[in-house]
Protein backbone atom coordinates (compact mmCIF):
# COMPACT_ATOMS: atom_id res chain seq x y z
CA UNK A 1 -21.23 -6.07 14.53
CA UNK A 2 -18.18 -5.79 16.34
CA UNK A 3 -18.66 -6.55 19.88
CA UNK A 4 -18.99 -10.29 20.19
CA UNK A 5 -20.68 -11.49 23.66
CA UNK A 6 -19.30 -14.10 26.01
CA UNK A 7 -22.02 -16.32 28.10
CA UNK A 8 -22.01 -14.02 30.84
CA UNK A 9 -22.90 -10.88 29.39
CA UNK A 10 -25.40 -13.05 27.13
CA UNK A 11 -27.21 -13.92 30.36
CA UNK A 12 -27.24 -10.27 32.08
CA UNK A 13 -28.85 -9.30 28.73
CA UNK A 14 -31.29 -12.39 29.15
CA UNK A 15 -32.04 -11.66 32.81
CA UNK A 16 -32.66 -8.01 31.87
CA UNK A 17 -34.37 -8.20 28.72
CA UNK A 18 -37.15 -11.27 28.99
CA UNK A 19 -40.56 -10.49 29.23
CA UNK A 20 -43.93 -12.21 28.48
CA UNK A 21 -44.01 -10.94 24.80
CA UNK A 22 -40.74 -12.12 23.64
CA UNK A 23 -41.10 -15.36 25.78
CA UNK A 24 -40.46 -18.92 23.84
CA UNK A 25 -40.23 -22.14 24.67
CA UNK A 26 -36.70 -22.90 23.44
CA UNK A 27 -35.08 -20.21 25.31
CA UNK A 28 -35.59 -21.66 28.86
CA UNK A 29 -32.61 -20.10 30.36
CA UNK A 30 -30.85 -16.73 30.69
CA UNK A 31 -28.03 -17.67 28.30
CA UNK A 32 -30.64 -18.35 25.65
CA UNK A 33 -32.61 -15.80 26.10
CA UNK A 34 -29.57 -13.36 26.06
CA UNK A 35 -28.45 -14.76 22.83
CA UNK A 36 -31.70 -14.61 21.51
CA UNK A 37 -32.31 -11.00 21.99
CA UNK A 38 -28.81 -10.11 20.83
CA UNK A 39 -28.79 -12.02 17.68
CA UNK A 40 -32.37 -10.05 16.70
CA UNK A 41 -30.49 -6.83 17.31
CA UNK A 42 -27.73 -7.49 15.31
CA UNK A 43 -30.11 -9.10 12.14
CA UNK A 44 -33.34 -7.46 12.17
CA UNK A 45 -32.57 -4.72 9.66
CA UNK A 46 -31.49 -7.14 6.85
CA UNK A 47 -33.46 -10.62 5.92
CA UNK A 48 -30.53 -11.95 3.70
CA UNK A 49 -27.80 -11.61 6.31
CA UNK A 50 -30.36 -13.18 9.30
CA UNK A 51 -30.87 -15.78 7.03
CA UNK A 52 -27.33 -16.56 5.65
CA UNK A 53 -26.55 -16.29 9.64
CA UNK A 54 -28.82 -19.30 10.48
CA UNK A 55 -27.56 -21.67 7.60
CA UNK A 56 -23.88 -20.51 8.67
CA UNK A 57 -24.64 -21.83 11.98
CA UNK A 58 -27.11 -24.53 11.13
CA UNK A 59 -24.10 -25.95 9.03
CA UNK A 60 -21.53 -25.96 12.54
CA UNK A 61 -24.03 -29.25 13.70
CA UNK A 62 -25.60 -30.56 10.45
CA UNK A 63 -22.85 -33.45 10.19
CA UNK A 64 -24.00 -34.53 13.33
CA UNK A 65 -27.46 -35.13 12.12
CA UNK A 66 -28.10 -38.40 11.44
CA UNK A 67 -28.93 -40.06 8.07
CA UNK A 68 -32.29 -41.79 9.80
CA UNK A 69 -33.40 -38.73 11.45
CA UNK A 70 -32.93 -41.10 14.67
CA UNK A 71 -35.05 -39.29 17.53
CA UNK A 72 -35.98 -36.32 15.70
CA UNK A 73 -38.41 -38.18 13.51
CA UNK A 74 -37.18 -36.78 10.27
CA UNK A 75 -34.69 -37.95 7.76
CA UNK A 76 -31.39 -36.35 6.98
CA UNK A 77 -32.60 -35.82 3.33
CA UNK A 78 -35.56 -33.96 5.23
CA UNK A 79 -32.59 -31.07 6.61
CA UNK A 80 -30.30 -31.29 3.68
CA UNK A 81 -33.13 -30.45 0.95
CA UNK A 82 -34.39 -27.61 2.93
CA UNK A 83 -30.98 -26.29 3.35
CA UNK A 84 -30.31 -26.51 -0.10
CA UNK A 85 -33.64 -24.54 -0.81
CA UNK A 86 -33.02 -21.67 1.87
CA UNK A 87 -29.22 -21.51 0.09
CA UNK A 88 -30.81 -21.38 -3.33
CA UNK A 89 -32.98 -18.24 -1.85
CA UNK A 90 -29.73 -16.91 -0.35
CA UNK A 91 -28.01 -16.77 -3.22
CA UNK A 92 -31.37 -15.53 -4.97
CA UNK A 93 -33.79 -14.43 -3.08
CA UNK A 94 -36.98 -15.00 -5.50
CA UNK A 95 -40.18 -15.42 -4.86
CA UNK A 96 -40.14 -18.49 -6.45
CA UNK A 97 -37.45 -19.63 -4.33
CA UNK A 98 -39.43 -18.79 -1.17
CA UNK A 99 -42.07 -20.48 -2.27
CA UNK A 100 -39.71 -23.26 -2.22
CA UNK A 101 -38.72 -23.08 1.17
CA UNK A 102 -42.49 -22.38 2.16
CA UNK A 103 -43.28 -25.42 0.65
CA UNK A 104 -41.42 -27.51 1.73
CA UNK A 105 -41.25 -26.71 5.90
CA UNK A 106 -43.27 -29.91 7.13
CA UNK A 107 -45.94 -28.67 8.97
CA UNK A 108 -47.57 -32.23 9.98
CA UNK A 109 -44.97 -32.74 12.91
CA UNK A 110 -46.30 -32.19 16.69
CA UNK A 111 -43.33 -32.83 18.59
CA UNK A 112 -40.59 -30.17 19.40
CA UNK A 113 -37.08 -30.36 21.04
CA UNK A 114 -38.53 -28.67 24.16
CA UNK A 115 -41.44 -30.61 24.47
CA UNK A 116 -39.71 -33.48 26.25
CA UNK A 117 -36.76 -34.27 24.19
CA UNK A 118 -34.33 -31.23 25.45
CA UNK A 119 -31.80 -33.68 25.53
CA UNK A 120 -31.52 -34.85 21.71
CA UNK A 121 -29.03 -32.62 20.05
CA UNK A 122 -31.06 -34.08 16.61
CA UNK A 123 -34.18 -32.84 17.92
CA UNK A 124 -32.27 -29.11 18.01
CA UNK A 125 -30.95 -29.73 14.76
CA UNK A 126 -33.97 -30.28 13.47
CA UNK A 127 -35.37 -27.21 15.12
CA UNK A 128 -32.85 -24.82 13.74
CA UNK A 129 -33.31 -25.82 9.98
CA UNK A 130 -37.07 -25.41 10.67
CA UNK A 131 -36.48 -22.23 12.16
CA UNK A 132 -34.11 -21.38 9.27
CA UNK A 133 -37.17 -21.56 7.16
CA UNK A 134 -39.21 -19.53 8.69
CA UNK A 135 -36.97 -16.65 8.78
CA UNK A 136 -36.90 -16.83 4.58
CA UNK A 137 -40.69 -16.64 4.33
CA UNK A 138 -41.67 -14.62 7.95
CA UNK A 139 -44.34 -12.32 7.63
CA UNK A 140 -45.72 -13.69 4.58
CA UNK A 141 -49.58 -14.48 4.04
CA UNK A 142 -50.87 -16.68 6.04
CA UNK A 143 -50.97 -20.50 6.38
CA UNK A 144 -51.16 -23.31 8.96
CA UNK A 145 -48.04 -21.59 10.40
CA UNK A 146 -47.70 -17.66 10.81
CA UNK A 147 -43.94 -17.08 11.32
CA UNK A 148 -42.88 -14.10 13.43
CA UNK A 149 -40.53 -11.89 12.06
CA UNK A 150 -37.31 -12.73 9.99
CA UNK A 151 -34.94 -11.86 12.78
CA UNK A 152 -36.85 -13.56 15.67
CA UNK A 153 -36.95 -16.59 13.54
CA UNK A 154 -33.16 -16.13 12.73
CA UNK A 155 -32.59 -16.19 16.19
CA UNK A 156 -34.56 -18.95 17.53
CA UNK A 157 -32.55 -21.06 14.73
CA UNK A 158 -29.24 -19.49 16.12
CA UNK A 159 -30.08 -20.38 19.48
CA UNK A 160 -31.53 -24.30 18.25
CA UNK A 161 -28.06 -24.59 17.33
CA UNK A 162 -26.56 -23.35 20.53
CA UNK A 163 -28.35 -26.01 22.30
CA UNK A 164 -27.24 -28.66 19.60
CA UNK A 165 -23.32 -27.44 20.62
CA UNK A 166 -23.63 -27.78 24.61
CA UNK A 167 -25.48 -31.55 23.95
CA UNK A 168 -22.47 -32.32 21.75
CA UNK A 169 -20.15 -31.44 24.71
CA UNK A 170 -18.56 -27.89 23.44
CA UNK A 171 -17.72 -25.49 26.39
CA UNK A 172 -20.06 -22.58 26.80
CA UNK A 173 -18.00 -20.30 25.82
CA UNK A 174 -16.77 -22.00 22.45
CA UNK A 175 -20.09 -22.45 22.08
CA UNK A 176 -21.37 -18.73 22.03
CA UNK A 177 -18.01 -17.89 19.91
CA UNK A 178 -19.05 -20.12 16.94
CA UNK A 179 -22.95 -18.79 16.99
CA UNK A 180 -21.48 -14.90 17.18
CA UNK A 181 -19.00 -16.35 14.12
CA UNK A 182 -21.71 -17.43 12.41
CA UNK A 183 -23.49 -13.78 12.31
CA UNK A 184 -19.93 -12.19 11.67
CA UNK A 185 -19.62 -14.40 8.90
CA UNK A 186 -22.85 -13.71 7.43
CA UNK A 187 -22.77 -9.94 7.88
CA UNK A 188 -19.04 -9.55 6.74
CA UNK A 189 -17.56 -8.32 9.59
């Protein structure tokens, strides 16, 4: 990776590239949807480095979490262990320590950040670390959830986080810059 994109070439992409296939709920604008499909470029050949991207940027908003859970209606020790686990699969990436993660995701909960709470940067956080997840154990057998693949789920996390930055009051464009840092981190370049 070595071009990093600014907001507005992250919503030409998004305007150009959006169709009813790669539609989701989180990505309800251009920017999004930009930075979605340009994260999944730059991650889909290599699970460990879309992964290590999403806890890289997961980590930018976790402090903000809050010990309670708050609005997101999940604890801070809910975000924290399953961080530790996808870091634990990270470092080695067993099956045993996917089953982990698997394990753990908590499938019981109905409500999302985009389902009426757009506006709770916990609710995001929440989302990304789920997200997270689901890129360690995408395409696996299935189960009450079927994640897509590694990179989409990568990227949905990326772009949880994104939204968790603009709540919090970063600029756009300081915004983007720590979610592209977060993949240049993770691939090494």
């Amino acid at each position: 990776m070595t071009y990093r994109p600014d907001p507005e070439f992250l919503r030409e992409l998004g305007e150009t590239s959006t169709n009813a296939s790669n539609a989701w709920a989180g990505a309800e604008n251009y920017l999004v949807q930009g930075l979605v499909h340009w994260i999944r470029q730059q991650v889909s050949d290599d699970q460990k480095v879309a992964v290590k991207a999403a806890v890289n940027a997961c980590k930018l908003v976790i402090d903000r979490y809050p010990a309670d859970g708050a609005d997101a209606h999940a604890p801070r020790s809910y975000v924290d262990d399953m961080l530790a686990k996808i870091q634990r699969w990270i470092e080695n990436p067993s099956n045993s320590n996917k089953e982990a993660v698997r394990g753990s995701i908590d499938t019981t909960r109905q409500l999302h950040a985009w389902q009426g709470h757009q506006e709770s940067q916990h609710f995001w956080i929440l989302e990304a670390v789920d997200h997270a997840s689901l890129a360690v154990w995408a395409g696996e057998r299935s189960s009450y959830i079927v994640p897509l693949d590694f990179g989409t789920c990568a990227a949905r996390s990326l772009a949880c986080v994104l939204h968790a930055l603009l709540l919090s009051g970063k600029p756009e464009p300081e915004a983007v810059a720590a979610i592209t840092g977060a993949i240049a981190e993770a691939s090494g370049k």
